[in-house]
PDB file of N, CA and C in Angstrom:
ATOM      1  N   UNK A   1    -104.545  70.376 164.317  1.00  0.00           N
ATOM      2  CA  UNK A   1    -103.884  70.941 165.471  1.00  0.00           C
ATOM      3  C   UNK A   1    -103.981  69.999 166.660  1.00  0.00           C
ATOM      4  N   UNK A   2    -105.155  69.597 166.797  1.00  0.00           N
ATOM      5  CA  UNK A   2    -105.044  68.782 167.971  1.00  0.00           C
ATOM      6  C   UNK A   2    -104.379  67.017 168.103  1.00  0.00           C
ATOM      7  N   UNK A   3    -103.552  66.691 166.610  1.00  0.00           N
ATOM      8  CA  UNK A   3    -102.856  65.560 166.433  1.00  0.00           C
ATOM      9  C   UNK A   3    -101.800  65.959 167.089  1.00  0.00           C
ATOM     10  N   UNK A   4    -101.340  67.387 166.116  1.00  0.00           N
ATOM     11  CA  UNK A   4     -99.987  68.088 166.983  1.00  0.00           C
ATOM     12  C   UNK A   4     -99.432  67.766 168.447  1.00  0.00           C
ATOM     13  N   UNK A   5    -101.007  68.529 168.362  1.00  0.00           N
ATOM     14  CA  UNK A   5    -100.399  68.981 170.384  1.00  0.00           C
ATOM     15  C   UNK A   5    -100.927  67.639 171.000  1.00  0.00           C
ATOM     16  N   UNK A   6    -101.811  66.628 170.821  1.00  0.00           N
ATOM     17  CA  UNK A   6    -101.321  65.545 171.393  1.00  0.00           C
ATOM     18  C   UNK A   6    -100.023  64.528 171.445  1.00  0.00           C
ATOM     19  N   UNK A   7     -99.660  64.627 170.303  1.00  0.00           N
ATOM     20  CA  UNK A   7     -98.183  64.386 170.273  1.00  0.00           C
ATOM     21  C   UNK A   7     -97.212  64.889 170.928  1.00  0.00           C
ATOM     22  N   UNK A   8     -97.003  65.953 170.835  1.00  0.00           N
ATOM     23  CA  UNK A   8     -96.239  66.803 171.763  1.00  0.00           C
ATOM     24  C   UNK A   8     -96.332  66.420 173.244  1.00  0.00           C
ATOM     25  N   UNK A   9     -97.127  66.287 173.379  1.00  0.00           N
ATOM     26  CA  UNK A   9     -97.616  65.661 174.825  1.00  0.00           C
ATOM     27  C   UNK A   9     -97.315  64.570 175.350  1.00  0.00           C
ATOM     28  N   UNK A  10     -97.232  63.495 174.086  1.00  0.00           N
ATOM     29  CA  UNK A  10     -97.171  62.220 174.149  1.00  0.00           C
ATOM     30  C   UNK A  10     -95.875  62.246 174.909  1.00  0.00           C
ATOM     31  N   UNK A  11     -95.401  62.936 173.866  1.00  0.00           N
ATOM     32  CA  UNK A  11     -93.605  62.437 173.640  1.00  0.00           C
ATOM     33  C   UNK A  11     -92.425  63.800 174.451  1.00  0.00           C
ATOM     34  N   UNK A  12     -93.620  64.080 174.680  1.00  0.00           N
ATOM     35  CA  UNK A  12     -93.046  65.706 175.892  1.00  0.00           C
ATOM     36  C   UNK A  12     -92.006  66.463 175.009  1.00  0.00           C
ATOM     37  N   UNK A  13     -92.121  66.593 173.948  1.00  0.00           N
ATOM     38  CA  UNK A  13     -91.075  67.082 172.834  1.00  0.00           C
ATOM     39  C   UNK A  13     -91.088  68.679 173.844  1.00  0.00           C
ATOM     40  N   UNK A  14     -89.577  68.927 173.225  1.00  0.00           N
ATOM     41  CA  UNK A  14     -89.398  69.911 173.489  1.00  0.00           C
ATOM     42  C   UNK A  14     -88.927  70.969 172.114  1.00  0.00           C
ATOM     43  N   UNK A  15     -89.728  70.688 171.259  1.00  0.00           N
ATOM     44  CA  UNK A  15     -88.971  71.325 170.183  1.00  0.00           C
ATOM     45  C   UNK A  15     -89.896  70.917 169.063  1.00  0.00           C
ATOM     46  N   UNK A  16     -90.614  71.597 167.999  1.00  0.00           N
ATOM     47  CA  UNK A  16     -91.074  71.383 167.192  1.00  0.00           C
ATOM     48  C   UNK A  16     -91.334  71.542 165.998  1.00  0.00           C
ATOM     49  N   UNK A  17     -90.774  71.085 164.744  1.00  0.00           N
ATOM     50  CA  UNK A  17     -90.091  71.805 163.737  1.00  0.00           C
ATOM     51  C   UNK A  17     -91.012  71.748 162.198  1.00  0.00           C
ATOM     52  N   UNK A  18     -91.344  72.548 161.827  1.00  0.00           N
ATOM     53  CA  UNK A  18     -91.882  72.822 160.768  1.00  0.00           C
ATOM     54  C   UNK A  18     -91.821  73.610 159.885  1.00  0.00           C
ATOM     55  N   UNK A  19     -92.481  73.559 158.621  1.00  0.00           N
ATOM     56  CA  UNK A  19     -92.453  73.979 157.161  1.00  0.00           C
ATOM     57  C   UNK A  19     -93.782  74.629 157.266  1.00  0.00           C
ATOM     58  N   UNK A  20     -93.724  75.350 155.859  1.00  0.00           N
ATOM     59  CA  UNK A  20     -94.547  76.436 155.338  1.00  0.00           C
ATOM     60  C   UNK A  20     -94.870  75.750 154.245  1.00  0.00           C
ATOM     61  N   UNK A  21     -96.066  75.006 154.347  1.00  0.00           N
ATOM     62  CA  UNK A  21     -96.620  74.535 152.954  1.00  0.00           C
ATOM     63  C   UNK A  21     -96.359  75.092 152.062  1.00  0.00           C
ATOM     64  N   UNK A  22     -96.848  74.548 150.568  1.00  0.00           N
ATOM     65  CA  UNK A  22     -96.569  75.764 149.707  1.00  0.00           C
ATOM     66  C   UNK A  22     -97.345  74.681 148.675  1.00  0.00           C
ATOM     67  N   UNK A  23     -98.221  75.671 147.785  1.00  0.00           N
ATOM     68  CA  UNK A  23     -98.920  74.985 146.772  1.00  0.00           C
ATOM     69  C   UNK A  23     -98.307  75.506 145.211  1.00  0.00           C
ATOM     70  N   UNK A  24     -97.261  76.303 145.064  1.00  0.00           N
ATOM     71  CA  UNK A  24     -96.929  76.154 143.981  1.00  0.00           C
ATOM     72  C   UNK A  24     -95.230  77.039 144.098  1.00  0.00           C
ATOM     73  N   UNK A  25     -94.584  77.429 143.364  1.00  0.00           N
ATOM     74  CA  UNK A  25     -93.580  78.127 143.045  1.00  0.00           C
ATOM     75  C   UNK A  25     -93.745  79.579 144.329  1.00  0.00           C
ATOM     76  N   UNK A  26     -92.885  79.116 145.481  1.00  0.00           N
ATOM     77  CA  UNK A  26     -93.156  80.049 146.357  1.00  0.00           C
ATOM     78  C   UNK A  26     -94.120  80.623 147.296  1.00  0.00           C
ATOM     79  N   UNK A  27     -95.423  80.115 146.969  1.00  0.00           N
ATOM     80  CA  UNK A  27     -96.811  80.517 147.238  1.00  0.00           C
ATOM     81  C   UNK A  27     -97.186  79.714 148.194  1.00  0.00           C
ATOM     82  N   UNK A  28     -97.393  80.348 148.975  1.00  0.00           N
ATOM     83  CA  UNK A  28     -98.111  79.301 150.488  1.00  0.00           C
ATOM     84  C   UNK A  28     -98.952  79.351 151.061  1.00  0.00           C
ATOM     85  N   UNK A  29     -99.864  78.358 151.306  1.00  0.00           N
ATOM     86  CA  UNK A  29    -101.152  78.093 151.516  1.00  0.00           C
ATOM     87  C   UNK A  29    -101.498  78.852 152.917  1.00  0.00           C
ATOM     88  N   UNK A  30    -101.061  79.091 153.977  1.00  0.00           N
ATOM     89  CA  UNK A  30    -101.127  79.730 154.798  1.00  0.00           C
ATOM     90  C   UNK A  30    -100.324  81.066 154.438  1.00  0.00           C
ATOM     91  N   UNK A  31    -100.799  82.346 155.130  1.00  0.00           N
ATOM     92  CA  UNK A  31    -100.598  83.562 155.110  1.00  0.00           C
ATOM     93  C   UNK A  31     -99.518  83.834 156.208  1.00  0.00           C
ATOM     94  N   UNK A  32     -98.951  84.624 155.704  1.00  0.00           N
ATOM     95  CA  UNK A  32     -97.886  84.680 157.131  1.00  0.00           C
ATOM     96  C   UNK A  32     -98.254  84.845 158.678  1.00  0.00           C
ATOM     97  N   UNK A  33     -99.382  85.609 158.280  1.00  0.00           N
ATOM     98  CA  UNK A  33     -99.863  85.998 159.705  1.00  0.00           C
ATOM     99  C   UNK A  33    -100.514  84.874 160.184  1.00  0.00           C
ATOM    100  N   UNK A  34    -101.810  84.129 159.529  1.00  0.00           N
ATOM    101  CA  UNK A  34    -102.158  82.851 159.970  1.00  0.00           C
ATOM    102  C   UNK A  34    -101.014  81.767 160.540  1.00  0.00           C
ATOM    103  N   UNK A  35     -99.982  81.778 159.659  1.00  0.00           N
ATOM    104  CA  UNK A  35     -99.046  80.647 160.394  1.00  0.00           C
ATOM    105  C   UNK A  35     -98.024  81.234 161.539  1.00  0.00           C
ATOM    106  N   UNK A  36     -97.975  82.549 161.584  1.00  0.00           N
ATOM    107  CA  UNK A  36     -97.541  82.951 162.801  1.00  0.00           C
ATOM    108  C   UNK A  36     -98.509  82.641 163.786  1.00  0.00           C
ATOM    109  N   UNK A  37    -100.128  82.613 163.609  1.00  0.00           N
ATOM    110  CA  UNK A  37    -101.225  82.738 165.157  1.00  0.00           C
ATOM    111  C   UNK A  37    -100.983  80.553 165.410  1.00  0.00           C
ATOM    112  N   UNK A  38    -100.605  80.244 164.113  1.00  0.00           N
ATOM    113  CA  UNK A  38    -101.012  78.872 164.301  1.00  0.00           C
ATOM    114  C   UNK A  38     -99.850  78.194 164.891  1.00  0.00           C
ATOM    115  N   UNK A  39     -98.521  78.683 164.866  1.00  0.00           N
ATOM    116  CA  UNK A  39     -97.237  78.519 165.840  1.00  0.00           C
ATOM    117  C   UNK A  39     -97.458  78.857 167.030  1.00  0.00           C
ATOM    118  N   UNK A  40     -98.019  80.019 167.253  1.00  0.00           N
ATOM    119  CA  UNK A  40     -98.182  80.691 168.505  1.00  0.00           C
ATOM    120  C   UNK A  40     -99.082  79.541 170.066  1.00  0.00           C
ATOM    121  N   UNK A  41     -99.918  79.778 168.742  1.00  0.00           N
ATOM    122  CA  UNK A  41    -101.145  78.293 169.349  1.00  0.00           C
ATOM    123  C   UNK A  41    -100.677  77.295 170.234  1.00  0.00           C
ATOM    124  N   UNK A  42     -99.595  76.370 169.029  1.00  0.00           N
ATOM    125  CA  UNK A  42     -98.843  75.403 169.522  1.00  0.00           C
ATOM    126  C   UNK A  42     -98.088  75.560 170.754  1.00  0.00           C
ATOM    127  N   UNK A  43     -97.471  76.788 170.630  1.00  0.00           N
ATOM    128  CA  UNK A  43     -96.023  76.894 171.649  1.00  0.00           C
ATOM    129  C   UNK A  43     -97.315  77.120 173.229  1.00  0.00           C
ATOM    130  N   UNK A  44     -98.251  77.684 173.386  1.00  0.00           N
ATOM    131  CA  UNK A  44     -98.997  78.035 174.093  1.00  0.00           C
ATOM    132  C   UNK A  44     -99.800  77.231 174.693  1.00  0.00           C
ATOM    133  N   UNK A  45    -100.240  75.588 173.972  1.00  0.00           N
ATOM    134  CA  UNK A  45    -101.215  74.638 174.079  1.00  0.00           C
ATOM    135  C   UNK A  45    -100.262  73.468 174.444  1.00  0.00           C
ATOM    136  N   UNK A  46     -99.181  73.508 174.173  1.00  0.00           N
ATOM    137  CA  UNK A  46     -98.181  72.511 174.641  1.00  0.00           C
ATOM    138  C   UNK A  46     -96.840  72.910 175.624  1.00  0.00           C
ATOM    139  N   UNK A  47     -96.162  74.049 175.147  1.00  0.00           N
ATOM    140  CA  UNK A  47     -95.447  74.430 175.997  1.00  0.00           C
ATOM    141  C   UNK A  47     -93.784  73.714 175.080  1.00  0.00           C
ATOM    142  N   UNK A  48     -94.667  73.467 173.962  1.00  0.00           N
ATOM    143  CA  UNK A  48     -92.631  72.782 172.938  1.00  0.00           C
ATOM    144  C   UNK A  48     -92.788  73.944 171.580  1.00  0.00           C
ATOM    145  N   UNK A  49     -91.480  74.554 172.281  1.00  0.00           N
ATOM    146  CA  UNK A  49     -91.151  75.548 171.263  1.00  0.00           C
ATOM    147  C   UNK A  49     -91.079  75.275 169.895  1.00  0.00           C
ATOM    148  N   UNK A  50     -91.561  76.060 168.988  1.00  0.00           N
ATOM    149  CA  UNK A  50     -91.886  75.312 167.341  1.00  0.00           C
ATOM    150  C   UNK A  50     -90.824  76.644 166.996  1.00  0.00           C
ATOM    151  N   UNK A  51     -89.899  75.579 165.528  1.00  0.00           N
ATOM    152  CA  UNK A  51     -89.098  75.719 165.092  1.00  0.00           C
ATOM    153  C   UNK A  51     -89.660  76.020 163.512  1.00  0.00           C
ATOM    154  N   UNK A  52     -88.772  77.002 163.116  1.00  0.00           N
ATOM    155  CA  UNK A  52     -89.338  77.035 161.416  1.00  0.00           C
ATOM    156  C   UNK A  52     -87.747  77.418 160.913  1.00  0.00           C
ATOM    157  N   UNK A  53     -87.611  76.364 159.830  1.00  0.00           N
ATOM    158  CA  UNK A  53     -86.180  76.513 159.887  1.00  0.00           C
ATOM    159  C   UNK A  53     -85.506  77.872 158.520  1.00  0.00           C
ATOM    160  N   UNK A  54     -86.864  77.911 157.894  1.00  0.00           N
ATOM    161  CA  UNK A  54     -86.307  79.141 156.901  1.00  0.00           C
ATOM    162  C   UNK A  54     -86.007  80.300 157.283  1.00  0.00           C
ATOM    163  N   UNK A  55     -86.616  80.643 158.986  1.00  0.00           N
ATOM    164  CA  UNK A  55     -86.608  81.509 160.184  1.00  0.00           C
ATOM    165  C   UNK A  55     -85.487  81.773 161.109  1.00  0.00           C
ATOM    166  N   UNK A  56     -85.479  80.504 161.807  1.00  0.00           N
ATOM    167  CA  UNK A  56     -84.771  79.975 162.708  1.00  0.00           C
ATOM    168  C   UNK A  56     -83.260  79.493 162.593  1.00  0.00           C
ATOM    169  N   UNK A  57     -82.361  80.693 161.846  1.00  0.00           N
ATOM    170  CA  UNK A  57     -81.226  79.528 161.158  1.00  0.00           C
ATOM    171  C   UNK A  57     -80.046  80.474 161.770  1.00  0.00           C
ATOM    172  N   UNK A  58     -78.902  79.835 162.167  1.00  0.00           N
ATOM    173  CA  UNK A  58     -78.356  80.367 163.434  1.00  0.00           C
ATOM    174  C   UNK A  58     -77.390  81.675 162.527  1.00  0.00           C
TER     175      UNK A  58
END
């Protein structure tokens, strides 16, 4: 987390886009709820809105 959000920082992103690991056929290493608190984190510790695109699709 804290590579993240120094980056973010670096580069003043305004936008930050990520995936849902996954360790096998559908199954993902984070829990939904964990990777919802761990987005949350981000958008909160940096201020660059994080994007999830299986979510986020217009």
């Amino acid at each position: 987390m804290d590579e993240i959000r120094s980056l973010c920082h670096e580069i003043n992103a305004s936008y930050l886009v990520l995936g849902r690991p996954q360790i096998g056929k559908g199954e993902s290493i984070f829990s939904q709820e964990i990777f919802k608190q761990f987005t949350e984190q981000i958008e909160q510790k940096t201020g660059t809105r994080v994007l999830l695109p299986e979510l986020d699709q217009p």
